[in-house]
PDB file of N, CA and C in Angstrom:
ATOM      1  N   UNK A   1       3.711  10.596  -6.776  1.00  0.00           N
ATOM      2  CA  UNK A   1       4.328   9.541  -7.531  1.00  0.00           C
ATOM      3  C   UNK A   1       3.390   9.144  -8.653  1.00  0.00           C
ATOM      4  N   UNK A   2       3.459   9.406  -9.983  1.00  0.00           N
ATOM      5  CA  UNK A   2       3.285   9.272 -11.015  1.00  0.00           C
ATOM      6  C   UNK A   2       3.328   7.598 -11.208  1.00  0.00           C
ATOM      7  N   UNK A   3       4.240   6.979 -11.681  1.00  0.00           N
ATOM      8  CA  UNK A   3       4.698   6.003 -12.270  1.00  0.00           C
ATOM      9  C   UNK A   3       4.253   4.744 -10.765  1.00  0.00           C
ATOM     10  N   UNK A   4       3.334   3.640 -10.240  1.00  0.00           N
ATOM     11  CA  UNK A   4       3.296   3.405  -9.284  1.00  0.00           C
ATOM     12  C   UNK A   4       3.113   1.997  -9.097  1.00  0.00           C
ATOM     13  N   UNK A   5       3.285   0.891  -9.000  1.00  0.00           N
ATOM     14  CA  UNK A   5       3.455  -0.367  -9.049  1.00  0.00           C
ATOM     15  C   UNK A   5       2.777  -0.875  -7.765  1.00  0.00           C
ATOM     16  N   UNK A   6       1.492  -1.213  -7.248  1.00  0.00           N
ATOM     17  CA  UNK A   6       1.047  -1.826  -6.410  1.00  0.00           C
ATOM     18  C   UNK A   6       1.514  -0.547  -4.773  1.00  0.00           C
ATOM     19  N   UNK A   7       1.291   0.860  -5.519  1.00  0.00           N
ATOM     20  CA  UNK A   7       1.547   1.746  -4.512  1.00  0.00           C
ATOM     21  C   UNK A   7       2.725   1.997  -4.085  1.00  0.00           C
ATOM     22  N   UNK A   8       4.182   1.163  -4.958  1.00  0.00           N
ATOM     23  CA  UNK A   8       5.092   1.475  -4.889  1.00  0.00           C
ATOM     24  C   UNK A   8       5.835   1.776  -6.173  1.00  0.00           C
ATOM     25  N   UNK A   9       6.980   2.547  -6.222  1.00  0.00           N
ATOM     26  CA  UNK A   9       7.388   3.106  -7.133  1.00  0.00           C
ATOM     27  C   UNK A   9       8.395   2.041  -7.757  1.00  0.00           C
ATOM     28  N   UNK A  10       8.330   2.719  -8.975  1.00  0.00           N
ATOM     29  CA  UNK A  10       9.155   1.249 -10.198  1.00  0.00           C
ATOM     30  C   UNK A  10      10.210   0.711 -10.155  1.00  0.00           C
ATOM     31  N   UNK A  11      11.193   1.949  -8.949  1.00  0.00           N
ATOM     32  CA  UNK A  11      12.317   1.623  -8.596  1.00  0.00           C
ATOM     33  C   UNK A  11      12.319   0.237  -8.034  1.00  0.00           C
ATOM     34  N   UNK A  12      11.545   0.060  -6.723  1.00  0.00           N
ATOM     35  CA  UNK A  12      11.592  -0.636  -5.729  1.00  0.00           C
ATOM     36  C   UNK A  12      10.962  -1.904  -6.169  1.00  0.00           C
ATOM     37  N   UNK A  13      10.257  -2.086  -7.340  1.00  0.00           N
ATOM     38  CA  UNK A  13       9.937  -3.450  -8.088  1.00  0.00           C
ATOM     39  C   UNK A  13      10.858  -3.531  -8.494  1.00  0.00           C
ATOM     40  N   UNK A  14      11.713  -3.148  -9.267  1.00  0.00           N
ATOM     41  CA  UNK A  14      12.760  -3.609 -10.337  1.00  0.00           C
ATOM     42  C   UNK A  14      14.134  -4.537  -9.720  1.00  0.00           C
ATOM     43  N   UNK A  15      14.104  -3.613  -7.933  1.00  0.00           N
ATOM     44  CA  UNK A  15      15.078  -3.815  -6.860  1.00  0.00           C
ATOM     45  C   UNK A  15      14.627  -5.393  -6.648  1.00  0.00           C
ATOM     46  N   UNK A  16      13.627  -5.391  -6.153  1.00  0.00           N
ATOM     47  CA  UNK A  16      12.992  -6.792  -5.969  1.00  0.00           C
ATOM     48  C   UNK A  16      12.597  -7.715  -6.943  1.00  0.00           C
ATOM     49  N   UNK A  17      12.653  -7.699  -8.177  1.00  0.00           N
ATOM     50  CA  UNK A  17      13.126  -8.328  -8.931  1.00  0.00           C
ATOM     51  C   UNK A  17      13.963  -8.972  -9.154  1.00  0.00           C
ATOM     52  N   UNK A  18      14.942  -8.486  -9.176  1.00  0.00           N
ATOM     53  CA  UNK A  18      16.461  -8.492  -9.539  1.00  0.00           C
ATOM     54  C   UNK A  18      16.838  -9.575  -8.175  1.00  0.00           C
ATOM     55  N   UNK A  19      16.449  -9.160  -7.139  1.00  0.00           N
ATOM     56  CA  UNK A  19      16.805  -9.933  -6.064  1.00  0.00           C
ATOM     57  C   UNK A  19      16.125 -11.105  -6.044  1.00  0.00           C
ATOM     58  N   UNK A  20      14.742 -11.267  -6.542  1.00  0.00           N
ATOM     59  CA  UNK A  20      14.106 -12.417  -6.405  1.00  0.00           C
ATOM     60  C   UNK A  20      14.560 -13.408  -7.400  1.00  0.00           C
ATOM     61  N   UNK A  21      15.133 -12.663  -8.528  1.00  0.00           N
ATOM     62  CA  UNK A  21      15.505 -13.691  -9.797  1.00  0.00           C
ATOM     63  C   UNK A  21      17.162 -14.139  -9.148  1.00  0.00           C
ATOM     64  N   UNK A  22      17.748 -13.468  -8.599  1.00  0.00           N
ATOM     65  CA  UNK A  22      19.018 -13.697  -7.950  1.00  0.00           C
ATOM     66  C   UNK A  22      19.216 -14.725  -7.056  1.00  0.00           C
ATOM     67  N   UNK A  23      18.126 -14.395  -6.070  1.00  0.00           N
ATOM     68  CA  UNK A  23      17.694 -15.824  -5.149  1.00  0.00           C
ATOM     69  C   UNK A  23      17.995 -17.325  -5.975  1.00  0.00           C
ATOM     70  N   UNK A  24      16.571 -17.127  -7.022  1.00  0.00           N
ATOM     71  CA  UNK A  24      16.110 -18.238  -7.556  1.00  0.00           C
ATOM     72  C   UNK A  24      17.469 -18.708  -7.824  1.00  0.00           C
ATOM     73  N   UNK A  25      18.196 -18.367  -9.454  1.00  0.00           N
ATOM     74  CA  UNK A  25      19.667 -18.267  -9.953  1.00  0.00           C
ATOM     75  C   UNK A  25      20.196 -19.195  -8.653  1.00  0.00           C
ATOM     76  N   UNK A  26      20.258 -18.660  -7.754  1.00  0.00           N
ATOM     77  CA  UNK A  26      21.390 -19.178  -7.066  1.00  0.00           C
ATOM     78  C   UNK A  26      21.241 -20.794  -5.908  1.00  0.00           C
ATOM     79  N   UNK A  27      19.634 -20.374  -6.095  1.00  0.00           N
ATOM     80  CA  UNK A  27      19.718 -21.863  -5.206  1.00  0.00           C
ATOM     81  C   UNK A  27      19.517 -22.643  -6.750  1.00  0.00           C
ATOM     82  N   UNK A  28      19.136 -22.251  -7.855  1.00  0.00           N
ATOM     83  CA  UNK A  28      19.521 -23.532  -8.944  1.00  0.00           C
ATOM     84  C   UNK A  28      21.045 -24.410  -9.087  1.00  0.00           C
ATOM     85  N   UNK A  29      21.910 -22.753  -8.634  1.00  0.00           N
ATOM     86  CA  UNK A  29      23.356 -22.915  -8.928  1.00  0.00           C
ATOM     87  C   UNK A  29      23.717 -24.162  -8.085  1.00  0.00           C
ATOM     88  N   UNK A  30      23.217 -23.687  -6.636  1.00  0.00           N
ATOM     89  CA  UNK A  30      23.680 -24.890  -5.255  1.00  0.00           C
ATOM     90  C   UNK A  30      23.609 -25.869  -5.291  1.00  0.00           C
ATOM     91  N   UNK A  31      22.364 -26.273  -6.388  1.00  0.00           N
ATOM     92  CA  UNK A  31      22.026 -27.553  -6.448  1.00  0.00           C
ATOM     93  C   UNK A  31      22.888 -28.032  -7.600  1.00  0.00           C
ATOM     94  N   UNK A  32      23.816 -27.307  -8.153  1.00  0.00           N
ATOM     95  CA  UNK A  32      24.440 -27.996  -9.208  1.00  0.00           C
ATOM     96  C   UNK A  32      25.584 -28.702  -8.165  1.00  0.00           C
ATOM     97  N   UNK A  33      26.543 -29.644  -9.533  1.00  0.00           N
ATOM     98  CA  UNK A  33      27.591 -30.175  -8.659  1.00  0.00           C
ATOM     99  C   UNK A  33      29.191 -29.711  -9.556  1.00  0.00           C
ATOM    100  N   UNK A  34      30.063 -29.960  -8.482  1.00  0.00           N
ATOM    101  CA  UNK A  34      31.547 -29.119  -9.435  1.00  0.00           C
ATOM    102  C   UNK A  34      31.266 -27.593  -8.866  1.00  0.00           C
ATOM    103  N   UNK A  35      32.021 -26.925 -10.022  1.00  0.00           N
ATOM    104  CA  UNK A  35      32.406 -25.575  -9.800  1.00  0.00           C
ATOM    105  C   UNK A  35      31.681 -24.927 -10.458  1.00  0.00           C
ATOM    106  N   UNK A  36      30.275 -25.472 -11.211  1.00  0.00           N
ATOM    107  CA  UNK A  36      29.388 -24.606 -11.218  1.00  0.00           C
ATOM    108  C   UNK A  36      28.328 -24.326  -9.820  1.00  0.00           C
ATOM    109  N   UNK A  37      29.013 -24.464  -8.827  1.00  0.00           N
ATOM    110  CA  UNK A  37      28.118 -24.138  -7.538  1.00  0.00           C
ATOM    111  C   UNK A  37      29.183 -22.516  -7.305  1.00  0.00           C
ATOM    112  N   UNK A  38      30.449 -22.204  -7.942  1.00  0.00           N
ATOM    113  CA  UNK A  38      30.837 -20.780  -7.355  1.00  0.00           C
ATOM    114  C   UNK A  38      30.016 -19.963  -8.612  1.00  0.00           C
ATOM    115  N   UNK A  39      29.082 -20.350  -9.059  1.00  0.00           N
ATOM    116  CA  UNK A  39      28.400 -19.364  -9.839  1.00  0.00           C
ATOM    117  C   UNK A  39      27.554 -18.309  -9.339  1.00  0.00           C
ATOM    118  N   UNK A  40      27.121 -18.728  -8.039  1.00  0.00           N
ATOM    119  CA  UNK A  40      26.572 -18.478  -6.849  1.00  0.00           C
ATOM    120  C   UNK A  40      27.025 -16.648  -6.731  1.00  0.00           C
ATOM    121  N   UNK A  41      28.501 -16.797  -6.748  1.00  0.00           N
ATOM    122  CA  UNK A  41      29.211 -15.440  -6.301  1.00  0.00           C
ATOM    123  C   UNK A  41      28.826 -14.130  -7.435  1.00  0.00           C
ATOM    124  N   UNK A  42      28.563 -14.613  -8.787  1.00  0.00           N
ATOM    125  CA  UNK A  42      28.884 -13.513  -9.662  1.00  0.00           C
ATOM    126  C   UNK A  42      27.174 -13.223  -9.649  1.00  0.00           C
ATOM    127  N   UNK A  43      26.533 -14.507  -9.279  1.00  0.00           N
ATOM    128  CA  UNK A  43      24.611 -14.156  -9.438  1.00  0.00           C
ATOM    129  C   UNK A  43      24.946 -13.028  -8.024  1.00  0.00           C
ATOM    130  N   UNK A  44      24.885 -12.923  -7.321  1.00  0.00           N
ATOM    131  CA  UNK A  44      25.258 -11.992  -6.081  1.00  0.00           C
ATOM    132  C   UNK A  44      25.614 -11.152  -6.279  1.00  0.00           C
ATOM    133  N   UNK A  45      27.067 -10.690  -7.032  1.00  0.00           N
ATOM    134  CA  UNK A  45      27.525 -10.127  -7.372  1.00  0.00           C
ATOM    135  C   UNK A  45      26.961  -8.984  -8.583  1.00  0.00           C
ATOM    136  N   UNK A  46      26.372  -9.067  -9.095  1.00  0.00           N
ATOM    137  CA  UNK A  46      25.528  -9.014 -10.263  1.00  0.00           C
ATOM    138  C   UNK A  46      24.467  -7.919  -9.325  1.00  0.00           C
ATOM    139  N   UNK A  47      23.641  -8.947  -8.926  1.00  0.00           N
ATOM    140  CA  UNK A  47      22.686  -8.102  -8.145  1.00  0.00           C
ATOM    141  C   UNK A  47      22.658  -7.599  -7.332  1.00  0.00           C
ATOM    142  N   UNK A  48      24.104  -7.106  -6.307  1.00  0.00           N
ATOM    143  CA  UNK A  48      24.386  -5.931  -6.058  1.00  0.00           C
ATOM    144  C   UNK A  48      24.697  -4.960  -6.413  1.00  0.00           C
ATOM    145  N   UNK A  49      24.930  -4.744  -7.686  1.00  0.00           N
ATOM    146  CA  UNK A  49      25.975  -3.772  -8.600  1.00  0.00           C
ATOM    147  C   UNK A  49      24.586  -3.183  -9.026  1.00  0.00           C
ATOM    148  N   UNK A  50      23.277  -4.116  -9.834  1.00  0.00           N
ATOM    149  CA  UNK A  50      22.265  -3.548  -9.946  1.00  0.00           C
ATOM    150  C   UNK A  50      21.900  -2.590  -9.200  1.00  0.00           C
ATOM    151  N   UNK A  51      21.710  -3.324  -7.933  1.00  0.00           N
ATOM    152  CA  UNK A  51      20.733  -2.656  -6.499  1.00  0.00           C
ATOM    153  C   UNK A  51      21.663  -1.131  -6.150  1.00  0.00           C
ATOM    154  N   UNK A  52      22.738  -0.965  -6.566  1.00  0.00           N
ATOM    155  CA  UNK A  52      23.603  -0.312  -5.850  1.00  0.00           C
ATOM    156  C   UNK A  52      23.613   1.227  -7.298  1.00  0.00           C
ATOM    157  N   UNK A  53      23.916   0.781  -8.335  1.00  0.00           N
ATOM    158  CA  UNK A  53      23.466   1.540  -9.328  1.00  0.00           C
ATOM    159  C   UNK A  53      22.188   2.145  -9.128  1.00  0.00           C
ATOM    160  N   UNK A  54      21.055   1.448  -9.146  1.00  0.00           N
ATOM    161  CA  UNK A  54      19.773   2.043  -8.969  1.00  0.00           C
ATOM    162  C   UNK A  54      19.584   2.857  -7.738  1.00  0.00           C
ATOM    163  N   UNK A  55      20.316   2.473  -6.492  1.00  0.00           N
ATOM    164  CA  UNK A  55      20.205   3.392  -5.840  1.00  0.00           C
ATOM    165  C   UNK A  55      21.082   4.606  -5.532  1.00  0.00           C
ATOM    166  N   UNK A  56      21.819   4.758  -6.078  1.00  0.00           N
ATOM    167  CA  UNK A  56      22.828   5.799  -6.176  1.00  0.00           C
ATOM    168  C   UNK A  56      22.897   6.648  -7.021  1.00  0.00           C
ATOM    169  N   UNK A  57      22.528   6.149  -8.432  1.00  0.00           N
ATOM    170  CA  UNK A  57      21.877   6.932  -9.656  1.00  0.00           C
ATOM    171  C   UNK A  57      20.488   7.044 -10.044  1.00  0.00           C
ATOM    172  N   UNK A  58      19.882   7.597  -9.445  1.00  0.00           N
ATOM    173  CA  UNK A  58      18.339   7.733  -9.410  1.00  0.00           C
ATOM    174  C   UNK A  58      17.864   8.390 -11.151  1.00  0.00           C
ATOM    175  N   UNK A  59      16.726   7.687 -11.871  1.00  0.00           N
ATOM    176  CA  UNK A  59      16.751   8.282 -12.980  1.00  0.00           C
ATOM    177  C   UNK A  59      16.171  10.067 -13.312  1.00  0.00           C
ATOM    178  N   UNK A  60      15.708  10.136 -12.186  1.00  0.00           N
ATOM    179  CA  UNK A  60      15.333  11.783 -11.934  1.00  0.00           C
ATOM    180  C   UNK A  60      15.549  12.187 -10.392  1.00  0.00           C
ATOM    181  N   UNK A  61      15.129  13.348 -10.132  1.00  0.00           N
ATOM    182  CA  UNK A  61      15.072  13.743  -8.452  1.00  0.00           C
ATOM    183  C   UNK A  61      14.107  13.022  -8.236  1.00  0.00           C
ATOM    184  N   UNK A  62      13.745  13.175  -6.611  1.00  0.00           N
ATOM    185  CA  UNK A  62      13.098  12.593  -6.202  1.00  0.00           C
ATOM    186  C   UNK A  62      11.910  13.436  -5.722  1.00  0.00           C
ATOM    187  N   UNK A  63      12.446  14.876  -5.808  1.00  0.00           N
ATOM    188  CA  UNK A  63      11.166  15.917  -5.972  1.00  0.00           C
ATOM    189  C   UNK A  63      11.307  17.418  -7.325  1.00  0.00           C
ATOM    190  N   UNK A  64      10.985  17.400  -7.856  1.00  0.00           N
ATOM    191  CA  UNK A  64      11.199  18.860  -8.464  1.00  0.00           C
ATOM    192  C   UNK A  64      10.195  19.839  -8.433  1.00  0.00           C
ATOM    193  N   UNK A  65      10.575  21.094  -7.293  1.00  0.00           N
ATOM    194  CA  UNK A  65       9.875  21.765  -6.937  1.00  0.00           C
ATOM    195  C   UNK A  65      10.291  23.243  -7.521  1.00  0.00           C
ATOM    196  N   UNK A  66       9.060  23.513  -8.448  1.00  0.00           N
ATOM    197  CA  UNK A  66       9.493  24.849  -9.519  1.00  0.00           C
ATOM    198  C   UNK A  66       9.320  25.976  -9.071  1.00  0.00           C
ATOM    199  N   UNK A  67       9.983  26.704  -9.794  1.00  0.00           N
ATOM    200  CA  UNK A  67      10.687  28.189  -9.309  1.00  0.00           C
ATOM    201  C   UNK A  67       9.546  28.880  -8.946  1.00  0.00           C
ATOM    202  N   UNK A  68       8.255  28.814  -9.048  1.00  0.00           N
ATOM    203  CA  UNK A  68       7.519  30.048  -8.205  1.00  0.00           C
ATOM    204  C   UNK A  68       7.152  29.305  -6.873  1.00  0.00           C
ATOM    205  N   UNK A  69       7.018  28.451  -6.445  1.00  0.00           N
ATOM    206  CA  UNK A  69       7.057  28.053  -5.069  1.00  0.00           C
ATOM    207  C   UNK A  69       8.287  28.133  -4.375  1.00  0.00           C
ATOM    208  N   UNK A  70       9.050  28.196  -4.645  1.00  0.00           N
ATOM    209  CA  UNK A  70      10.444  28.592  -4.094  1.00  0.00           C
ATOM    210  C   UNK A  70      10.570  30.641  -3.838  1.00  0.00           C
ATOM    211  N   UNK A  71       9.805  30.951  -5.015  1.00  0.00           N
ATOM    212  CA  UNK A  71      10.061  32.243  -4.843  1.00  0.00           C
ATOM    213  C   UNK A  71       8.811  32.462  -3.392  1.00  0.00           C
ATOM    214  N   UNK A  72       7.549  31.682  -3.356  1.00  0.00           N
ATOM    215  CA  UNK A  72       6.717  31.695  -2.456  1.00  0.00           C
ATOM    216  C   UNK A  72       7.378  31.408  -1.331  1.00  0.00           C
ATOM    217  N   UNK A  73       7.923  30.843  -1.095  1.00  0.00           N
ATOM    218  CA  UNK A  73       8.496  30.385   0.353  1.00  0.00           C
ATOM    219  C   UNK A  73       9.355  31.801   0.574  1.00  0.00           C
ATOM    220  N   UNK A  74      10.353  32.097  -0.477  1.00  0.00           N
ATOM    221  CA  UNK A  74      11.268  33.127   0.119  1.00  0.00           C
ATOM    222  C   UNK A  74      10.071  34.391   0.353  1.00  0.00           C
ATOM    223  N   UNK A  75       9.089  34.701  -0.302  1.00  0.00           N
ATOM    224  CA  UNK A  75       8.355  35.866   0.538  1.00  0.00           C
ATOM    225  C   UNK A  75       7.735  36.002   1.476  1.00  0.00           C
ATOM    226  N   UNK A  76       6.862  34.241   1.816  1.00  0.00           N
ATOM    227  CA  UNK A  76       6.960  34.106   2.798  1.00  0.00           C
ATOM    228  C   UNK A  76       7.463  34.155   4.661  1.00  0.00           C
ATOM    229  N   UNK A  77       8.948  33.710   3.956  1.00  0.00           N
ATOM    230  CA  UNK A  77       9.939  33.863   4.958  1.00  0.00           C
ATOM    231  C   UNK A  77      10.368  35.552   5.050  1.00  0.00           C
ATOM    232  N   UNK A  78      10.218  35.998   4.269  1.00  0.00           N
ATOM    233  CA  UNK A  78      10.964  37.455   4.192  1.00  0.00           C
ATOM    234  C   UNK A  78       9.993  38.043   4.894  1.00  0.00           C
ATOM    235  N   UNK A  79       8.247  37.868   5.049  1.00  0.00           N
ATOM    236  CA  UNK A  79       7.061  38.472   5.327  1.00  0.00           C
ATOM    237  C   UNK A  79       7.309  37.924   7.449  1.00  0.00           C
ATOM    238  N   UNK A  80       7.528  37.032   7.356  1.00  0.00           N
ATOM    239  CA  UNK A  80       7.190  36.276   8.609  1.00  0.00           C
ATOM    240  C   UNK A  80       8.360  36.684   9.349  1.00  0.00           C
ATOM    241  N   UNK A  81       9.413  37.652   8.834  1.00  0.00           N
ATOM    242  CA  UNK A  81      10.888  37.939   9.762  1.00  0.00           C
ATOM    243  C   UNK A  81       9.862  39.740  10.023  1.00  0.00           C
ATOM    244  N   UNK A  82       9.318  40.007   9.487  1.00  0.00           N
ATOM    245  CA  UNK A  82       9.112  41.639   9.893  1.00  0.00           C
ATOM    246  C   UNK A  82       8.086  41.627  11.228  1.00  0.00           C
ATOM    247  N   UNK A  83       8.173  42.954  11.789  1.00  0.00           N
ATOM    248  CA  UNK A  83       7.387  43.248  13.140  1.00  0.00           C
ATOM    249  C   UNK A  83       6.202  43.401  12.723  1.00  0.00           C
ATOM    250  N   UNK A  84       5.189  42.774  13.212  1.00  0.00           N
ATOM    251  CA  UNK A  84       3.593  42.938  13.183  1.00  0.00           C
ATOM    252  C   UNK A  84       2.999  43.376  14.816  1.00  0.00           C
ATOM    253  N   UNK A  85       2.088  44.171  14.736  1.00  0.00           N
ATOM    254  CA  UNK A  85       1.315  44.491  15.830  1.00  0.00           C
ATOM    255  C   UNK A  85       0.105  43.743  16.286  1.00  0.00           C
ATOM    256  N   UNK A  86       0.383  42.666  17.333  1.00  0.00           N
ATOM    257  CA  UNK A  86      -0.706  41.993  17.573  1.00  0.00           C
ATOM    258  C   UNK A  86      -1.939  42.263  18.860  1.00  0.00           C
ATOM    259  N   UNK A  87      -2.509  42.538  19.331  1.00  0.00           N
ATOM    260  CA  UNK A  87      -3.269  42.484  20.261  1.00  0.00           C
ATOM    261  C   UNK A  87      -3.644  41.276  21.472  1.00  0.00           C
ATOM    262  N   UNK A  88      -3.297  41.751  22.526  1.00  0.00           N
ATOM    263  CA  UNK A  88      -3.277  41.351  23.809  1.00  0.00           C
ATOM    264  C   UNK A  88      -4.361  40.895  24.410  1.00  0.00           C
ATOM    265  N   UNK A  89      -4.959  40.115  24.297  1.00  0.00           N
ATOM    266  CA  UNK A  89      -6.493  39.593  24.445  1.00  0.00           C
ATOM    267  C   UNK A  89      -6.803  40.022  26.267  1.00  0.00           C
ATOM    268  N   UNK A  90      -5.777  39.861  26.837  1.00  0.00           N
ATOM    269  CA  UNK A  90      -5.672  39.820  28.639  1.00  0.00           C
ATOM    270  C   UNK A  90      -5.731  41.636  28.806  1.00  0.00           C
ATOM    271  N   UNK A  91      -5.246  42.060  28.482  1.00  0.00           N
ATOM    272  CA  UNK A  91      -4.708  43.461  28.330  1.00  0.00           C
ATOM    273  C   UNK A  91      -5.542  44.518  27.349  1.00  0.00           C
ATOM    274  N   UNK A  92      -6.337  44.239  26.374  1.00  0.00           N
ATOM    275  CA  UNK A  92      -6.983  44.479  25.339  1.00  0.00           C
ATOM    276  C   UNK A  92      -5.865  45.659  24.816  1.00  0.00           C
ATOM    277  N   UNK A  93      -4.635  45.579  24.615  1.00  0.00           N
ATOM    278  CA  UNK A  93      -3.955  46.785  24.287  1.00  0.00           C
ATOM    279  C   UNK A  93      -3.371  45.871  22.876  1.00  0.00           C
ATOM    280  N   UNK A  94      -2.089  46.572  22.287  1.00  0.00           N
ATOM    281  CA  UNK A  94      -1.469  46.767  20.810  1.00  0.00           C
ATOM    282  C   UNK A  94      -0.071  46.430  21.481  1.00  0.00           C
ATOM    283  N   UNK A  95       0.645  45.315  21.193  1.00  0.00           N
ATOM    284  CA  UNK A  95       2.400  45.503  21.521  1.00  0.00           C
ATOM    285  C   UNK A  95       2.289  44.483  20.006  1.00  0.00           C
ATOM    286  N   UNK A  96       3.842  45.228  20.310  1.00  0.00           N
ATOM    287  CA  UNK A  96       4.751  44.759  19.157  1.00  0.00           C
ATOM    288  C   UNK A  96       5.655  43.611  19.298  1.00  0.00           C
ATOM    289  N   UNK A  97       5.061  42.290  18.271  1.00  0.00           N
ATOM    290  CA  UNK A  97       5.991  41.047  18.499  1.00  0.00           C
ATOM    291  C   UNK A  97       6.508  40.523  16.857  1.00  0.00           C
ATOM    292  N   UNK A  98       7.498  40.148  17.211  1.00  0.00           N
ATOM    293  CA  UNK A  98       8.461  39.792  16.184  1.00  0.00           C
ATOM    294  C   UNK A  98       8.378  38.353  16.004  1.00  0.00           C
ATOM    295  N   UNK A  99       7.691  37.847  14.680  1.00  0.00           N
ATOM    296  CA  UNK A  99       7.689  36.251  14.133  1.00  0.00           C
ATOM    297  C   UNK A  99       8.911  35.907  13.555  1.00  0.00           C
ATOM    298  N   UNK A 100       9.573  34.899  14.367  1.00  0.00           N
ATOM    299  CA  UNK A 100      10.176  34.084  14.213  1.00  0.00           C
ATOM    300  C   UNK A 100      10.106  32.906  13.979  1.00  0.00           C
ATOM    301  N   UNK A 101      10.494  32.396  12.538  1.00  0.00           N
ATOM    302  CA  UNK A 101       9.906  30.525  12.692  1.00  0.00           C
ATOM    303  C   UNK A 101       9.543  30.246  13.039  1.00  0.00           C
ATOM    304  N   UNK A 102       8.116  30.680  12.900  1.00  0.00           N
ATOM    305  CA  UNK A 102       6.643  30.248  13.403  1.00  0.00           C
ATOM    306  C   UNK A 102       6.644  30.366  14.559  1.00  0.00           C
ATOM    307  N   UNK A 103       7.398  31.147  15.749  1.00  0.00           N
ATOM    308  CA  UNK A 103       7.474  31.207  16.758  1.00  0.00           C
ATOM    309  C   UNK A 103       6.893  33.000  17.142  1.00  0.00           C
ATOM    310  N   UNK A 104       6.265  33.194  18.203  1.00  0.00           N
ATOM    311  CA  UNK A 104       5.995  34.406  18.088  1.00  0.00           C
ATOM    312  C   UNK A 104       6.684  35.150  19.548  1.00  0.00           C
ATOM    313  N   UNK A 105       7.717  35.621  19.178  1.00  0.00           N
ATOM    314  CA  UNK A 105       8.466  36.491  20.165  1.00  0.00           C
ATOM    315  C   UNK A 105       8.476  37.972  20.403  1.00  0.00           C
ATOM    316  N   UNK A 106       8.084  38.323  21.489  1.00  0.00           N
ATOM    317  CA  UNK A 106       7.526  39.984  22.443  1.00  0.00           C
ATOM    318  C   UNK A 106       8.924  40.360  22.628  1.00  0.00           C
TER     319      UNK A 106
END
């Protein structure tokens, strides 16, 4: 994380922002009298639509992982499906076991 605000990312200030100024907004509103106390609904209203935008439309991914590590993993994986000959430490002999997702199967 690049961009980092007290070890958190800019998203999650901006979120809490929005909510803290929303708070405030609204207990000012309560304390009004009349029908400026349903003002209450649209400060709410407001700062869910924010919170809900920001989290649903993220302004980038949340990882971008470039094409030669991707090609690394697939040779990886392509290397780790073939038969290798390992040695039998109990047995001191040569058998043949087949790696499977990190699993090693005789």
């Amino acid at each position: 994380m690049s961009n980092t605000v007290l070890e958190v990312g800019t998203g999650i200030v901006v979120v809490t922002v929005v909510w803290i100024t929303a708070v405030v907004f609204g207990m000012t509103l309560l304390r009004a009298s009349g029908p400026a106390k349903l003002g209450v609904i649209p400060v709410f209203l407001l700062a869910l639509t924010i919170t809900l935008v920001l989290v649903f439309f993220p302004r980038s991914p949340e990882t971008e992982i470039p094409f030669k590590e991707i090609q690394r993993v697939a040779e990886e994986a392509r290397h780790a499906n073939t038969q290798r000959p390992a040695v039998d430490s109990s047995h001191r002999s040569v058998t043949r076991t087949t790696i499977r997702c990190g699993k090693v199967v005789s």
